[in-house]
Protein backbone atom coordinates (compact mmCIF):
# COMPACT_ATOMS: atom_id res chain seq x y z
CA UNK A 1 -9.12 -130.52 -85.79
CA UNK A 2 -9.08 -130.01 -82.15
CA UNK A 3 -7.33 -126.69 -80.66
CA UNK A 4 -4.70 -128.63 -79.04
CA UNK A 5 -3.09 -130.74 -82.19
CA UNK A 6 -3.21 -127.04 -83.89
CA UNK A 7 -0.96 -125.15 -81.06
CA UNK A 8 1.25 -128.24 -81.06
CA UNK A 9 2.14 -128.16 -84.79
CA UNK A 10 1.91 -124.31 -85.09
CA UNK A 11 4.79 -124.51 -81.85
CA UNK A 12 6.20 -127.00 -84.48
CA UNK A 13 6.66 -125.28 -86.88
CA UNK A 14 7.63 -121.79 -85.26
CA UNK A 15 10.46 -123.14 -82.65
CA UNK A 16 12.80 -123.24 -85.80
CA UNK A 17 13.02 -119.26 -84.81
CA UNK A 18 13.59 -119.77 -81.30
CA UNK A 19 11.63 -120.56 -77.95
CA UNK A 20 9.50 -117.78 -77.20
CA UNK A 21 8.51 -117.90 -81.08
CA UNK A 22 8.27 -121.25 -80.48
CA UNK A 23 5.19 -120.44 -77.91
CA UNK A 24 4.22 -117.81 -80.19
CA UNK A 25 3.49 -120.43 -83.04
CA UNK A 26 1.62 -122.45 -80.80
CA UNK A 27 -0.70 -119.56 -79.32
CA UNK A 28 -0.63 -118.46 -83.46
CA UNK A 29 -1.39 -121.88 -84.66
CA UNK A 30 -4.65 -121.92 -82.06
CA UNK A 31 -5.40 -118.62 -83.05
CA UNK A 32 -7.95 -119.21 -85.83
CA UNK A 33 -10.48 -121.31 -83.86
CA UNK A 34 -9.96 -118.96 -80.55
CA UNK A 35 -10.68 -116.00 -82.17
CA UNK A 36 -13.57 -117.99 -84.14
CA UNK A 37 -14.86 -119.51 -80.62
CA UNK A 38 -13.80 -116.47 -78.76
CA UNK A 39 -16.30 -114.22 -80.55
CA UNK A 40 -18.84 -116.92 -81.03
CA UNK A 41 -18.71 -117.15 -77.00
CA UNK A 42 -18.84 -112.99 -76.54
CA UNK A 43 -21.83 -113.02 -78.69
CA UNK A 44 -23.70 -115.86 -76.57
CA UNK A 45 -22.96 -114.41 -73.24
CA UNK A 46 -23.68 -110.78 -74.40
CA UNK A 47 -27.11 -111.86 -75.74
CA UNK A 48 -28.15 -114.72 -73.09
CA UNK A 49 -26.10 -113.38 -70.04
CA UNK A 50 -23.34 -115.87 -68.27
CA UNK A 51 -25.38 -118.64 -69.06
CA UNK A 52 -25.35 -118.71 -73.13
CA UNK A 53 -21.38 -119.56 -72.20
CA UNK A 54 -23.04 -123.36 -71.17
CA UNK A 55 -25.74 -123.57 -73.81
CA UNK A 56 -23.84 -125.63 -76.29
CA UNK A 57 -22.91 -128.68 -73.64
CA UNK A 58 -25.90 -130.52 -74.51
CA UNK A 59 -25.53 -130.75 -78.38
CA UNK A 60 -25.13 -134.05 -80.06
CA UNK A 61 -21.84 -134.53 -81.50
CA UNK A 62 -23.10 -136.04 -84.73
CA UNK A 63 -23.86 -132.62 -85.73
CA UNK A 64 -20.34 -132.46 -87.06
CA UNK A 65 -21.40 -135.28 -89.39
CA UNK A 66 -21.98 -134.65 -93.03
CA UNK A 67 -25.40 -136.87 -92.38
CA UNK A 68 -26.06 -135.34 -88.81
CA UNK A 69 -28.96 -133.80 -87.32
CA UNK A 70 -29.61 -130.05 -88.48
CA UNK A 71 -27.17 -128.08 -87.52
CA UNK A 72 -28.31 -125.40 -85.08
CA UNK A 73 -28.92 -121.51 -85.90
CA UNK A 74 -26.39 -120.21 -83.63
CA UNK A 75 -23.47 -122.57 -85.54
CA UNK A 76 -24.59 -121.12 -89.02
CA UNK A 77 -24.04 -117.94 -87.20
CA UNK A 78 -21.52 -118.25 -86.38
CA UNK A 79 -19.52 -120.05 -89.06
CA UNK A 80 -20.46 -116.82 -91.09
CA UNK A 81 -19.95 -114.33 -89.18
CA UNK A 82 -16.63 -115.36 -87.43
CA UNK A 83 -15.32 -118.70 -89.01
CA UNK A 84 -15.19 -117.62 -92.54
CA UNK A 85 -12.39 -114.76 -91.21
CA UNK A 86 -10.43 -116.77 -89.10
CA UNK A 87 -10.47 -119.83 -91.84
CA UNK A 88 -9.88 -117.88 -94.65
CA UNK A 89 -6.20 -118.47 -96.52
CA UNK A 90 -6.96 -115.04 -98.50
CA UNK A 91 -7.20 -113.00 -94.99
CA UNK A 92 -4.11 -115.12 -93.65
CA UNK A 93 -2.41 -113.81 -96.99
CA UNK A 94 -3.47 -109.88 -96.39
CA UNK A 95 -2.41 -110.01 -93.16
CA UNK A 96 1.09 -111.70 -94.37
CA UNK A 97 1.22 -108.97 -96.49
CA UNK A 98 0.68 -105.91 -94.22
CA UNK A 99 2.74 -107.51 -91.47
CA UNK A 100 5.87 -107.94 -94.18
CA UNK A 101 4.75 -104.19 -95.44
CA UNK A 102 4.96 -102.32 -91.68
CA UNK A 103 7.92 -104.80 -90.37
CA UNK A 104 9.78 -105.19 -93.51
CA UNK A 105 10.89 -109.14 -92.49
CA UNK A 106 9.08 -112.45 -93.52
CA UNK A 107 6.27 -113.57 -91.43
CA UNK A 108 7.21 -116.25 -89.95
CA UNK A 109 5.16 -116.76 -87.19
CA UNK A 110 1.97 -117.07 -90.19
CA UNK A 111 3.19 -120.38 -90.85
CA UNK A 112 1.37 -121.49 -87.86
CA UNK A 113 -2.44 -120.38 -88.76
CA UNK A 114 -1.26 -121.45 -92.28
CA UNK A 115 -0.73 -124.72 -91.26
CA UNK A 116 -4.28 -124.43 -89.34
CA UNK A 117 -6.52 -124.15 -91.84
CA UNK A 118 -4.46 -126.21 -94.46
CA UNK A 119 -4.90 -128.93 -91.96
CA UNK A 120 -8.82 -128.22 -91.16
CA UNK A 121 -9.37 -128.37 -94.80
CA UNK A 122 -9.55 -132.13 -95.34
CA UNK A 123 -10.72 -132.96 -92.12
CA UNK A 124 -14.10 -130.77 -91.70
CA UNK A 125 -16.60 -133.20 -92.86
CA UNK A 126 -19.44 -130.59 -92.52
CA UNK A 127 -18.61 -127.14 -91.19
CA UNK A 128 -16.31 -126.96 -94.09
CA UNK A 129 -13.04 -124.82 -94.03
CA UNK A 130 -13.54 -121.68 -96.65
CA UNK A 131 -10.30 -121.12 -97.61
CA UNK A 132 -10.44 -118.68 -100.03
CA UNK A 133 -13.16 -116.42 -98.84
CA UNK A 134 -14.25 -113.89 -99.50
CA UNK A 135 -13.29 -114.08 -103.10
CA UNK A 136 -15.06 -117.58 -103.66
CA UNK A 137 -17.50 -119.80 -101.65
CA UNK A 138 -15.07 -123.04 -102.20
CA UNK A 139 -15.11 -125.33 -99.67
CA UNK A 140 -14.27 -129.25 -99.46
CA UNK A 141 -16.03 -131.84 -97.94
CA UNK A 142 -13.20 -134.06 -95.91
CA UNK A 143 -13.88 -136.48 -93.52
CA UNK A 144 -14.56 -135.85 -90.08
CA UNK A 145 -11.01 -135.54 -87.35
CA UNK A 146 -13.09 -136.99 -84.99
CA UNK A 147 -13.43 -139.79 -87.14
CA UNK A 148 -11.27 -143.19 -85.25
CA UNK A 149 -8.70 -143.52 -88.40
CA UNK A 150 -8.06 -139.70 -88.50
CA UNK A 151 -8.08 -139.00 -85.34
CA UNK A 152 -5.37 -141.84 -84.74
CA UNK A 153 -3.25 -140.47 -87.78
CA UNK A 154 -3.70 -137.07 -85.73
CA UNK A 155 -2.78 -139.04 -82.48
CA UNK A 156 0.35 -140.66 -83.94
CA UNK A 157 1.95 -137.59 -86.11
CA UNK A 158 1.36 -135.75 -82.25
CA UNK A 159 3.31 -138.32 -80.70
CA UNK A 160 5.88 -137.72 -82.98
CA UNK A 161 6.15 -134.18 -83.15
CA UNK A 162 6.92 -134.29 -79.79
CA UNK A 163 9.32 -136.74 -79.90
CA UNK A 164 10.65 -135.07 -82.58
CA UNK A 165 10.89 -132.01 -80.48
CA UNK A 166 12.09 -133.34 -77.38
CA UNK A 167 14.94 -134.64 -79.14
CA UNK A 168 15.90 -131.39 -81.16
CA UNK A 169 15.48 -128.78 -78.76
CA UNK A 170 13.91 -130.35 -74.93
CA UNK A 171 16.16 -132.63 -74.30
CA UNK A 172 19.61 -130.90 -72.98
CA UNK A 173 17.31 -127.98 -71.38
CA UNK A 174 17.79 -128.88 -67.87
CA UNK A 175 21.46 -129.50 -67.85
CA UNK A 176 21.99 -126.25 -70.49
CA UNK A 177 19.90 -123.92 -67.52
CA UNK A 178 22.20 -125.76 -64.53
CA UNK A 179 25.48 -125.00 -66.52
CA UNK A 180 24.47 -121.34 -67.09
CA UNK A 181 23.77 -120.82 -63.61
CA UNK A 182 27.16 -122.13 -62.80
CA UNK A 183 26.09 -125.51 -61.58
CA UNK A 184 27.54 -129.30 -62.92
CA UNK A 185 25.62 -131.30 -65.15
């Protein structure tokens, strides 16, 4: 699923605790496939200079596809040696547990990449989500997000998580911010 739908749901799901963790489930709920692409792009321009960052322009999206053209070297690379972390519901869990070990409070804000890779598991048709590396190899083949009835589905549950969160907590902002500066409504 695209980075965008992710930091919208993992803001979803977070604002429950406030705004600013709010924004922190959003950047949280984004995190797995920055740090996945974030790394994957460090590597490229380390070992092919400024322009490895604009290598991957010209690929053809059916590569995504289960029956799609071969998928290149640097992708398999990748996927192993950053995606399996940042995908991996095991490593979500041992950091859940460390974070409620040093802070001694629930995790909260892990609901977010949670919800990431719960939702990238049926909807990686071939660069498959392995969500419980590194003790197993399991993956599941889903069906593309890119896909036209997924990617509406994905369209129309955005649309109304917004909605939803305009009405709950957007809404009354303005006037709320007037009133506490001692201005009318």
């Amino acid at each position: 699923m695209d980075v965008f739908s992710h930091a919208v749901y993992g803001y979803a799901v977070a604002r429950w605790r406030g705004p600013k963790m709010g924004w922190l489930g959003a950047l949280a709920g984004a995190a797995p496939d920055l740090l996945y692409g974030g790394a994957a792009l460090l590597r490229r321009v380390y070992r092919q200079g400024w322009s490895g960052a604009l290598n991957t322009s010209a690929r053809d999206n059916a590569i995504w596809l289960k029956d799609g053209p071969p998928m290149p070297a640097d992708l398999i690379a990748d996927y192993n040696d950053f995606y399996r972390y940042t995908h991996s519901l095991v490593i979500l869990l041992l950091i859940s547990l460390l974070w409620y070990a040093i802070r001694r409070n629930p995790p909260w804000l892990m609901l977010a990449p949670l919800l990431h890779v719960v939702m990238d598991i049926p909807v990686h048709e071939r660069y498959l989500t392995p969500m419980f590396f590194p003790l197993s190899d399991f993956t599941v083949v889903g069906v593309s997000w890119g896909k036209p009835p997924i990617l509406i589905a994905n369209m129309v549950a955005l649309i109304a998580v917004m909605v939803t969160m305009y009405w709950k907590y957007w809404r009354g902002a303005g006037s709320q911010e007037s009133e506490v500066r001692g201005g009318t409504a």
